[in-house]
Protein backbone atom coordinates (compact mmCIF):
# COMPACT_ATOMS: atom_id res chain seq x y z
CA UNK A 1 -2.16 -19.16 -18.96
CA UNK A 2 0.81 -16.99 -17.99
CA UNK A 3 1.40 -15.85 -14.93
CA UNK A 4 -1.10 -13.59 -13.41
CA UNK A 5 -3.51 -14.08 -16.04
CA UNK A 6 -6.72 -14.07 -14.79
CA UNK A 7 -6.61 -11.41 -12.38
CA UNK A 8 -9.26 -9.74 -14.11
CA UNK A 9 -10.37 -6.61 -11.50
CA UNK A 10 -7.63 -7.74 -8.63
CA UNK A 11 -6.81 -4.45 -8.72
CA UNK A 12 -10.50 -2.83 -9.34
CA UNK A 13 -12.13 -1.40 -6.40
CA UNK A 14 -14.08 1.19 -8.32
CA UNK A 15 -17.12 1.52 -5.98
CA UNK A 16 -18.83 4.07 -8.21
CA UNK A 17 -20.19 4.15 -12.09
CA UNK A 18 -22.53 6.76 -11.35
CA UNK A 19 -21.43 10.28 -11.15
CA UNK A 20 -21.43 12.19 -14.39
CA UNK A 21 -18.41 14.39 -14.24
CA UNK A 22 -15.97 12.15 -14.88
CA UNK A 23 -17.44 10.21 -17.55
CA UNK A 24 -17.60 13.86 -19.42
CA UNK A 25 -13.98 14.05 -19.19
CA UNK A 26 -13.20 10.28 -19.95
CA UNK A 27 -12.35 9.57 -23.50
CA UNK A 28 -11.29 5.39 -24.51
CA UNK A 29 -8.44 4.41 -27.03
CA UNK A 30 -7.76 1.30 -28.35
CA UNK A 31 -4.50 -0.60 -27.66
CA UNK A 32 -1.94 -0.75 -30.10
CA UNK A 33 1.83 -1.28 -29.89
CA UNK A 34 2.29 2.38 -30.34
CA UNK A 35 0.59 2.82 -26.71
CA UNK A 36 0.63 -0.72 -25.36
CA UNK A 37 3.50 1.01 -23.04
CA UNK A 38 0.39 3.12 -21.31
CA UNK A 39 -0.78 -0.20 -20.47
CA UNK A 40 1.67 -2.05 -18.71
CA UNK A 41 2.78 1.39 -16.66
CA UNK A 42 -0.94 0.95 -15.66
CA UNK A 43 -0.70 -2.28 -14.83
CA UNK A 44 2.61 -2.08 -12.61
CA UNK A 45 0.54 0.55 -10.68
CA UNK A 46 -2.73 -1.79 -10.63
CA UNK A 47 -2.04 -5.04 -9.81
CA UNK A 48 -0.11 -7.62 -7.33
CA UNK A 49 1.71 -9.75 -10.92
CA UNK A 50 3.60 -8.86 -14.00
CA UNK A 51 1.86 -9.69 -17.31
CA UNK A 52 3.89 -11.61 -19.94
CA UNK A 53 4.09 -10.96 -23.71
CA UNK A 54 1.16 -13.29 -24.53
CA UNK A 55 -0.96 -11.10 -22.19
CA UNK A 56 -0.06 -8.22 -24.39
CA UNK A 57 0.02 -9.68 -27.77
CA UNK A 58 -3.78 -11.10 -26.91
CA UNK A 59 -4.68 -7.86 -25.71
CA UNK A 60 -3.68 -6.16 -28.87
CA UNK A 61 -5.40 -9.05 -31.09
CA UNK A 62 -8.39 -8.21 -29.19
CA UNK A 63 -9.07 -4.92 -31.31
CA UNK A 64 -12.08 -3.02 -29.77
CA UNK A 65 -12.23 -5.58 -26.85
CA UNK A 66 -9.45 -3.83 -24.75
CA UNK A 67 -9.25 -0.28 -24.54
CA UNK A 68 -7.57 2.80 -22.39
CA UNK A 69 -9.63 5.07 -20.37
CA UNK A 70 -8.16 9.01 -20.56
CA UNK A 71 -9.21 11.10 -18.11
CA UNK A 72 -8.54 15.14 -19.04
CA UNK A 73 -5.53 13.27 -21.81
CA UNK A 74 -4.17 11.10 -19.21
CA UNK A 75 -4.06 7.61 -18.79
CA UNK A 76 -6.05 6.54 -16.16
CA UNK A 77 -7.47 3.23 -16.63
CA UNK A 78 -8.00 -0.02 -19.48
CA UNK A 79 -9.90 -3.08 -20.00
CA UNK A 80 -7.72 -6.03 -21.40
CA UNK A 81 -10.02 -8.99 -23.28
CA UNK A 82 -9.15 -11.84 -25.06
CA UNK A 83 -11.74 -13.31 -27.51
CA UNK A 84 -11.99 -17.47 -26.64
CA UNK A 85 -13.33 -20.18 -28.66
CA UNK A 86 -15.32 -22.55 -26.84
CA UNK A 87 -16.45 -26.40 -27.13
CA UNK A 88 -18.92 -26.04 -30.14
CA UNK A 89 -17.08 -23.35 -31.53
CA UNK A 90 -19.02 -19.97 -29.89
CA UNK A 91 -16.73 -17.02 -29.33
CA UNK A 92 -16.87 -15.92 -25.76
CA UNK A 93 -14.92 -12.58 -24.34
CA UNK A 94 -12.60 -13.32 -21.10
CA UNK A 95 -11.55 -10.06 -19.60
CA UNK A 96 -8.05 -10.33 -18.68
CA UNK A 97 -7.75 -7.33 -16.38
CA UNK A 98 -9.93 -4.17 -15.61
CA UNK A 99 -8.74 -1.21 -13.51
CA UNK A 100 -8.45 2.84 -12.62
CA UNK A 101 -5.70 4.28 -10.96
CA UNK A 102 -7.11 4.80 -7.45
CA UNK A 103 -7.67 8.88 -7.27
CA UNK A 104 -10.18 8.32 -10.24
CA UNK A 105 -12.17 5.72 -8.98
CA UNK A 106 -15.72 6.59 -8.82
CA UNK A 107 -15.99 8.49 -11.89
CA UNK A 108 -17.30 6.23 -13.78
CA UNK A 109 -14.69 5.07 -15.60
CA UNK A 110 -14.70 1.13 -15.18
CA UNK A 111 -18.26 1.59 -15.77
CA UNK A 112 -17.92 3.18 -19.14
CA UNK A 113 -14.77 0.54 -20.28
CA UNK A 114 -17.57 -2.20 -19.05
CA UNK A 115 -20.21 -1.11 -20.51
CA UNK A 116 -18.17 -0.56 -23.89
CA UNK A 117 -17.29 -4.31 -23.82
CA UNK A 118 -20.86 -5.65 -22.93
CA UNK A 119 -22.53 -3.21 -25.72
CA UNK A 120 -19.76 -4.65 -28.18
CA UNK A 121 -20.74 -8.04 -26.94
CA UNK A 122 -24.60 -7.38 -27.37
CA UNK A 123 -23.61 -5.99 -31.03
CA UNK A 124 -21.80 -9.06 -32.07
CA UNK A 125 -23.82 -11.60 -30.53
CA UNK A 126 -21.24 -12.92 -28.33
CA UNK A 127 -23.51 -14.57 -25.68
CA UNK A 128 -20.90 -14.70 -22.77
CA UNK A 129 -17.92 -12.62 -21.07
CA UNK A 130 -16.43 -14.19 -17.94
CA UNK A 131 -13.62 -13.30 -15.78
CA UNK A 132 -11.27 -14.30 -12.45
CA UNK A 133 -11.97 -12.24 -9.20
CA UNK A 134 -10.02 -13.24 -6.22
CA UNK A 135 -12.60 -14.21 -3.30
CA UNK A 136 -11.58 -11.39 -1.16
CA UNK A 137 -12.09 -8.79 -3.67
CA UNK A 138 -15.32 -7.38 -2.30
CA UNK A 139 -15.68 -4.29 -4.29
CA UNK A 140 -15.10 -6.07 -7.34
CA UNK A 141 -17.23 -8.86 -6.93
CA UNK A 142 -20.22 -5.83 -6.06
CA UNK A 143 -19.16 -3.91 -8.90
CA UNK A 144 -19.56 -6.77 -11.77
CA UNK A 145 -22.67 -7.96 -10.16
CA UNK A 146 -24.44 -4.51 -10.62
CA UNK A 147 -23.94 -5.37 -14.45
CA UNK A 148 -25.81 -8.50 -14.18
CA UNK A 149 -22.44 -10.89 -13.61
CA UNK A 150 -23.54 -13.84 -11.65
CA UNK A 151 -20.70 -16.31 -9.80
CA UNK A 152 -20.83 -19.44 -11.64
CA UNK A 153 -17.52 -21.49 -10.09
CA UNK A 154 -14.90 -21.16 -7.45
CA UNK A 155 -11.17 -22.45 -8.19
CA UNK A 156 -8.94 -23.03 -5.48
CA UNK A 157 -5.26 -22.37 -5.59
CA UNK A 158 -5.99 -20.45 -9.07
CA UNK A 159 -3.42 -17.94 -7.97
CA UNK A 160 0.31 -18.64 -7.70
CA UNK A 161 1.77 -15.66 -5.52
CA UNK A 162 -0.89 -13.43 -3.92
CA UNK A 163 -2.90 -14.59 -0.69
CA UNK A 164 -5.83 -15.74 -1.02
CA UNK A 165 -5.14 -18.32 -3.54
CA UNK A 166 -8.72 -19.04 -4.25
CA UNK A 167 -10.91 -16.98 -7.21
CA UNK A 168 -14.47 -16.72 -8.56
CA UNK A 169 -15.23 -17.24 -12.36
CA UNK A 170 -17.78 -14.72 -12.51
CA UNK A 171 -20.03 -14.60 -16.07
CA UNK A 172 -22.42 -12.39 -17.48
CA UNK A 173 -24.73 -14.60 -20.12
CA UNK A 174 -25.85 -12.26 -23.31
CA UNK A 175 -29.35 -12.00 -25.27
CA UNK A 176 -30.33 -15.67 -25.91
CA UNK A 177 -27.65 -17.08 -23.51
CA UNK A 178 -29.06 -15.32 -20.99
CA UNK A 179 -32.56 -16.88 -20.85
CA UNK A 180 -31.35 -20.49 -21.80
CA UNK A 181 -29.40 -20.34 -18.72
């Protein structure tokens, strides 16, 4: 894991998903190397770490997992997924990163790049997606937990260079993972 990876919604503190306006205006791309530029501007503006190529290169492998939000034709937010094997071989979706730039928060914008990934999760039978949240991210611990995320493990020291160290893996289980749980 390269540095910062992991720091899925450090940056989030969308406290909305429900007005209707901006989700009207909001349009989603995917991520390609012809744009992938959009996303690390974003990112610079988003969040305490710098992403290394890996990041990027997974986030582009991830096809319709990762996607830009426009708002009006500009760039104002993206959700960054990496597709992960796990022991027995099921594919599970780790979301790397999800933000908005801060005047467009509560728009509904992380909702809608959420709710893209969880429907494409649903439609593919992936039964899990899982991500990092540092401890003291309080709006994004709220705002994954109104989409039925649960917190399934604390990790101390998981972060190198931001204070506090500590995060939350916090998972949301899908169709038959969900009741087995």
């Amino acid at each position: 894991m390269g540095a910062g990876e992991g720091d899925a919604a450090a940056g989030n503190k969308e406290k909305g998903g429900g007005g209707g306006g901006g989700v009207d205006r909001t349009s989603l791309d995917g991520v390609r190397d012809k744009n992938v530029m959009q996303l690390k501007k974003l990112n610079t503006a988003l969040f305490p770490v710098r992403y290394n190529d890996k990041y990027y290169h997974d986030t582009i492998a991830s096809k319709e997992f990762s996607k830009l939000a426009y708002y009006s034709d500009i760039c104002v937010g993206a959700i960054a997924c990496r597709l992960e094997k796990k022991e027995g071989g099921a594919v599970c979706v780790y979301i790397m990163t999800l933000g908005v730039l801060a005047p467009y928060r509560s728009l509904g914008i992380g909702s809608k790049l959420l709710n893209h990934v969880i429907d494409l999760c649903e439609k593919q039978n992936i039964p899990e997606i899982y991500l990092h949240v540092q401890t003291n991210n309080d709006d994004a611990i709220a705002f994954y937990k109104k989409f039925g995320f649960e917190i399934t493990k604390t990790i101390e020291k998981y972060y190198k260079n931001i204070t506090p160290p500590d995060c939350y893996v916090l998972t949301k289980f899908i169709g038959q993972a969900a009741t087995k749980k």
